[in-house]
C-alpha atoms as a PDB file:
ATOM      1  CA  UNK A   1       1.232  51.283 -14.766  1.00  0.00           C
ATOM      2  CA  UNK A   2       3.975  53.915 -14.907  1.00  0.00           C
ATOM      3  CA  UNK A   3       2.633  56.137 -18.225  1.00  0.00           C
ATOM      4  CA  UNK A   4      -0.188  57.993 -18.157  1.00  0.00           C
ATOM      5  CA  UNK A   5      -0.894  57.974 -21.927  1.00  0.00           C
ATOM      6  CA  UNK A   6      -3.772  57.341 -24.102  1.00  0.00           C
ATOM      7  CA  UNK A   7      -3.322  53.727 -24.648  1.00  0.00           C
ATOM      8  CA  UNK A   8      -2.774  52.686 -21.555  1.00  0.00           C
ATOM      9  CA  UNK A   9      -5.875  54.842 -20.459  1.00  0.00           C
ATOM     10  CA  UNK A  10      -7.837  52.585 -22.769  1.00  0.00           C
ATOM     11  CA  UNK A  11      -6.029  49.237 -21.592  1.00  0.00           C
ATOM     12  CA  UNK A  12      -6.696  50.025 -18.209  1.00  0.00           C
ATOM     13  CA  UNK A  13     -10.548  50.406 -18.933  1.00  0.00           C
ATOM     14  CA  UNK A  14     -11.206  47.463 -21.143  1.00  0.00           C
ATOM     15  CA  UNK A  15      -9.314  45.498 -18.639  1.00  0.00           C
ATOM     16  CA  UNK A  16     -10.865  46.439 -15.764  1.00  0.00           C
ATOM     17  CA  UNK A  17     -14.185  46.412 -17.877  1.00  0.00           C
ATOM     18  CA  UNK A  18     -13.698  43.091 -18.551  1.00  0.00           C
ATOM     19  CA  UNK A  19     -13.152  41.857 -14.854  1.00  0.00           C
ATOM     20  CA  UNK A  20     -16.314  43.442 -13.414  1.00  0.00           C
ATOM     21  CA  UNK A  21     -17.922  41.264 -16.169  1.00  0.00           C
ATOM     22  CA  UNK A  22     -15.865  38.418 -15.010  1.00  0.00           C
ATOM     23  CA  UNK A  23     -16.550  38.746 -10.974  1.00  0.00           C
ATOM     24  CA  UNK A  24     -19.939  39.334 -11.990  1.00  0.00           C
ATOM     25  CA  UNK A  25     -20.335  36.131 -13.803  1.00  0.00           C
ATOM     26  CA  UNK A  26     -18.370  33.670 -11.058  1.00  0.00           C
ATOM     27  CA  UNK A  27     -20.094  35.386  -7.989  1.00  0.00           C
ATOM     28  CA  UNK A  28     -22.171  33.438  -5.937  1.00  0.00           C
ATOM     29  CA  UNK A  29     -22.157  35.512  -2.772  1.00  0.00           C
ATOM     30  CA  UNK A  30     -25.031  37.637  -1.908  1.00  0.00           C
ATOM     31  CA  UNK A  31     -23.811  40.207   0.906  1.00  0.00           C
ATOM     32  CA  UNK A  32     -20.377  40.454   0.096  1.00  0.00           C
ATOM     33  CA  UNK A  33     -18.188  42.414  -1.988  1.00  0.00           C
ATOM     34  CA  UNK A  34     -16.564  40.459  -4.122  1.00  0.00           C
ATOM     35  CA  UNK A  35     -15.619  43.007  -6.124  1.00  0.00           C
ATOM     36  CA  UNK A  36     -13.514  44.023  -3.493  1.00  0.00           C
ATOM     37  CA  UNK A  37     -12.193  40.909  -2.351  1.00  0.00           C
ATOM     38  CA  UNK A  38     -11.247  40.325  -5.830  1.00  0.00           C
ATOM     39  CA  UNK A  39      -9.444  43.891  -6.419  1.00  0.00           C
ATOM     40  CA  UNK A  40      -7.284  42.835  -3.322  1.00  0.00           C
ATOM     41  CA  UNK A  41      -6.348  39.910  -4.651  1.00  0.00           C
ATOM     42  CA  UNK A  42      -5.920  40.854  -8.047  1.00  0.00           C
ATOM     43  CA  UNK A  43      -3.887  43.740  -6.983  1.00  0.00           C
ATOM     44  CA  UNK A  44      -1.908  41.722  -4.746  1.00  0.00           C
ATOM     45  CA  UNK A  45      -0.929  39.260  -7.620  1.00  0.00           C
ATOM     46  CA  UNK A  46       0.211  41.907  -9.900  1.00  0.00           C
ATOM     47  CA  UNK A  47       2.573  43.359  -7.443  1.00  0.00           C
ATOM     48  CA  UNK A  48       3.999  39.507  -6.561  1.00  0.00           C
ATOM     49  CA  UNK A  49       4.146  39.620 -10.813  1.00  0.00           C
ATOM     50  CA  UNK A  50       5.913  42.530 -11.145  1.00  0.00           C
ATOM     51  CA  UNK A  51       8.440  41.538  -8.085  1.00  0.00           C
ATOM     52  CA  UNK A  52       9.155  38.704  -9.800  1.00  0.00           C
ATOM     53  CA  UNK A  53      10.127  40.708 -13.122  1.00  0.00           C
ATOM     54  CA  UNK A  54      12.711  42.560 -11.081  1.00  0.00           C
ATOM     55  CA  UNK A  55      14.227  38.865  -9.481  1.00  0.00           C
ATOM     56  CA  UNK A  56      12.885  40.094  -6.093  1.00  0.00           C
ATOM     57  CA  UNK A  57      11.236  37.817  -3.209  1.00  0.00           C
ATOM     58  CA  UNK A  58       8.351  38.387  -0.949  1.00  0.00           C
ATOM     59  CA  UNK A  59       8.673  37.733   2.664  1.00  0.00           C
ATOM     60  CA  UNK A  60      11.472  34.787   1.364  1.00  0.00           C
ATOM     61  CA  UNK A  61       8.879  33.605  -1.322  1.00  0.00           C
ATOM     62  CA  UNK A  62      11.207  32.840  -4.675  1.00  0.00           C
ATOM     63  CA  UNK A  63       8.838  34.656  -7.211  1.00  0.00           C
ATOM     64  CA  UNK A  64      10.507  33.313 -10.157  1.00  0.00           C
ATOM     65  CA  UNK A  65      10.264  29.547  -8.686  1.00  0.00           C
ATOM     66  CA  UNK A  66       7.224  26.850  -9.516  1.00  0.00           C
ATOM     67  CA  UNK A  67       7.559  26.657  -5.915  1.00  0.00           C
ATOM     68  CA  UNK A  68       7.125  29.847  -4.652  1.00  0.00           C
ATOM     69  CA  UNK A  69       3.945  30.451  -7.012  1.00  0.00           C
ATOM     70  CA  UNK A  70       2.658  27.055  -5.824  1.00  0.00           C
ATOM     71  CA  UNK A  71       2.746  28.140  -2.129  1.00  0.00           C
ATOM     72  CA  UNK A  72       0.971  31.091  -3.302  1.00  0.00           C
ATOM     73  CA  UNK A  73      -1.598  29.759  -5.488  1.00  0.00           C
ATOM     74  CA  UNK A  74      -1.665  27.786  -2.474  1.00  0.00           C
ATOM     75  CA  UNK A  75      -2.398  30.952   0.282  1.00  0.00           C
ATOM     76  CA  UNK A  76      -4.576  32.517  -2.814  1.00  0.00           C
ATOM     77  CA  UNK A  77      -7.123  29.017  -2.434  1.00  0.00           C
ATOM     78  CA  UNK A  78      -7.265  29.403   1.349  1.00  0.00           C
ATOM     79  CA  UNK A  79      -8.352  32.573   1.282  1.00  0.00           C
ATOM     80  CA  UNK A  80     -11.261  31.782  -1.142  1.00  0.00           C
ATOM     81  CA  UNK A  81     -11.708  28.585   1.385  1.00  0.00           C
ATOM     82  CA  UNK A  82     -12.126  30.700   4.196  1.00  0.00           C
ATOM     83  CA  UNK A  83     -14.556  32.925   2.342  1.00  0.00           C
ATOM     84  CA  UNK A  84     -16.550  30.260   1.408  1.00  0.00           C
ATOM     85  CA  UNK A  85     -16.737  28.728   4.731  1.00  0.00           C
ATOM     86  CA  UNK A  86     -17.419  32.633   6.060  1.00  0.00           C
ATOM     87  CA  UNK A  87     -20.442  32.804   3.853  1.00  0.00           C
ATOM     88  CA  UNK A  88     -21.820  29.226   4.435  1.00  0.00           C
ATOM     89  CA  UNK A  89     -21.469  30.419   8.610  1.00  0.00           C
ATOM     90  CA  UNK A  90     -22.676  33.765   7.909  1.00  0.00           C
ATOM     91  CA  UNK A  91     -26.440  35.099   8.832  1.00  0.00           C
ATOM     92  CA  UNK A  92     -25.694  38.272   6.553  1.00  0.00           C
ATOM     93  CA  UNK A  93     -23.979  36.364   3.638  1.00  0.00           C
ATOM     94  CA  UNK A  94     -25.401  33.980   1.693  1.00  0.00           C
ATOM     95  CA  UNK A  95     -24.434  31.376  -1.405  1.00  0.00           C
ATOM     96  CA  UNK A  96     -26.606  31.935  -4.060  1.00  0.00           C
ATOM     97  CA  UNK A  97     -27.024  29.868  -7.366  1.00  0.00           C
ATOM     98  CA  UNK A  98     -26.250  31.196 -10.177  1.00  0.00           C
ATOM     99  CA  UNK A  99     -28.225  30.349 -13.573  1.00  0.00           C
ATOM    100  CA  UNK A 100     -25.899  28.594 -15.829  1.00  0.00           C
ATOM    101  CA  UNK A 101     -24.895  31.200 -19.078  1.00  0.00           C
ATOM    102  CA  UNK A 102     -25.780  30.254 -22.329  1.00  0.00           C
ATOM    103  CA  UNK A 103     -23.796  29.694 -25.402  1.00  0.00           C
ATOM    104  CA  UNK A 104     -23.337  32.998 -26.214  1.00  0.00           C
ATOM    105  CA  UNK A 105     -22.127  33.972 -22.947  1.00  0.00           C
ATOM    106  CA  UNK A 106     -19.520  31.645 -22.205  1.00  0.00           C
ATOM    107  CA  UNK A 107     -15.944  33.191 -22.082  1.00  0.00           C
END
């Protein structure tokens, strides 16, 4: 996150690469942006990952406890609760089914 060379360039493109496949794969909201919602949350759980690297808390959360991840795994479920019941309530956002992938494209 800190260098701006090459490498990292080309981690930070396969990675992100690889999560628009993945969002694109486990959507199944039509109306939404998911690929924002996920971005936020994403983004939000690499900072709390790289606060716990540095033995620092978040808003008294101990990020290098089993607790303090459960509580936010916890918060992290919620949120996709609350989405879910958002969509299901929703007359602009809808739950869609998603064909199941085949073989080839299971990750």
């Amino acid at each position: 996150m800190k260098t701006n060379d090459l490498l990292a360039d080309r981690v930070s493109t396969t990675l992100d690469a690889e999560l628009v496949r993945l969002v694109g794969q486990l959507c199944f909201v039509k109306g939404g942006d998911p690929a924002a919602i996920s971005a936020v949350v994403l983004g939000a759980l690499s900072f709390l990952t790289i606060q716990a690297q540095h033995d620092r808390s978040m808003l008294g959360i101990d990020l290098r406890s089993e607790a303090g991840w459960g509580r936010i795994e916890a918060a992290v479920k919620l949120i996709y609760k609350g989405l879910a019941k958002s969509a299901l309530t929703s007359s602009t956002i809808q739950v869609v089914i998603k064909p199941q992938p085949t073989a080839g494209g299971v990750w």
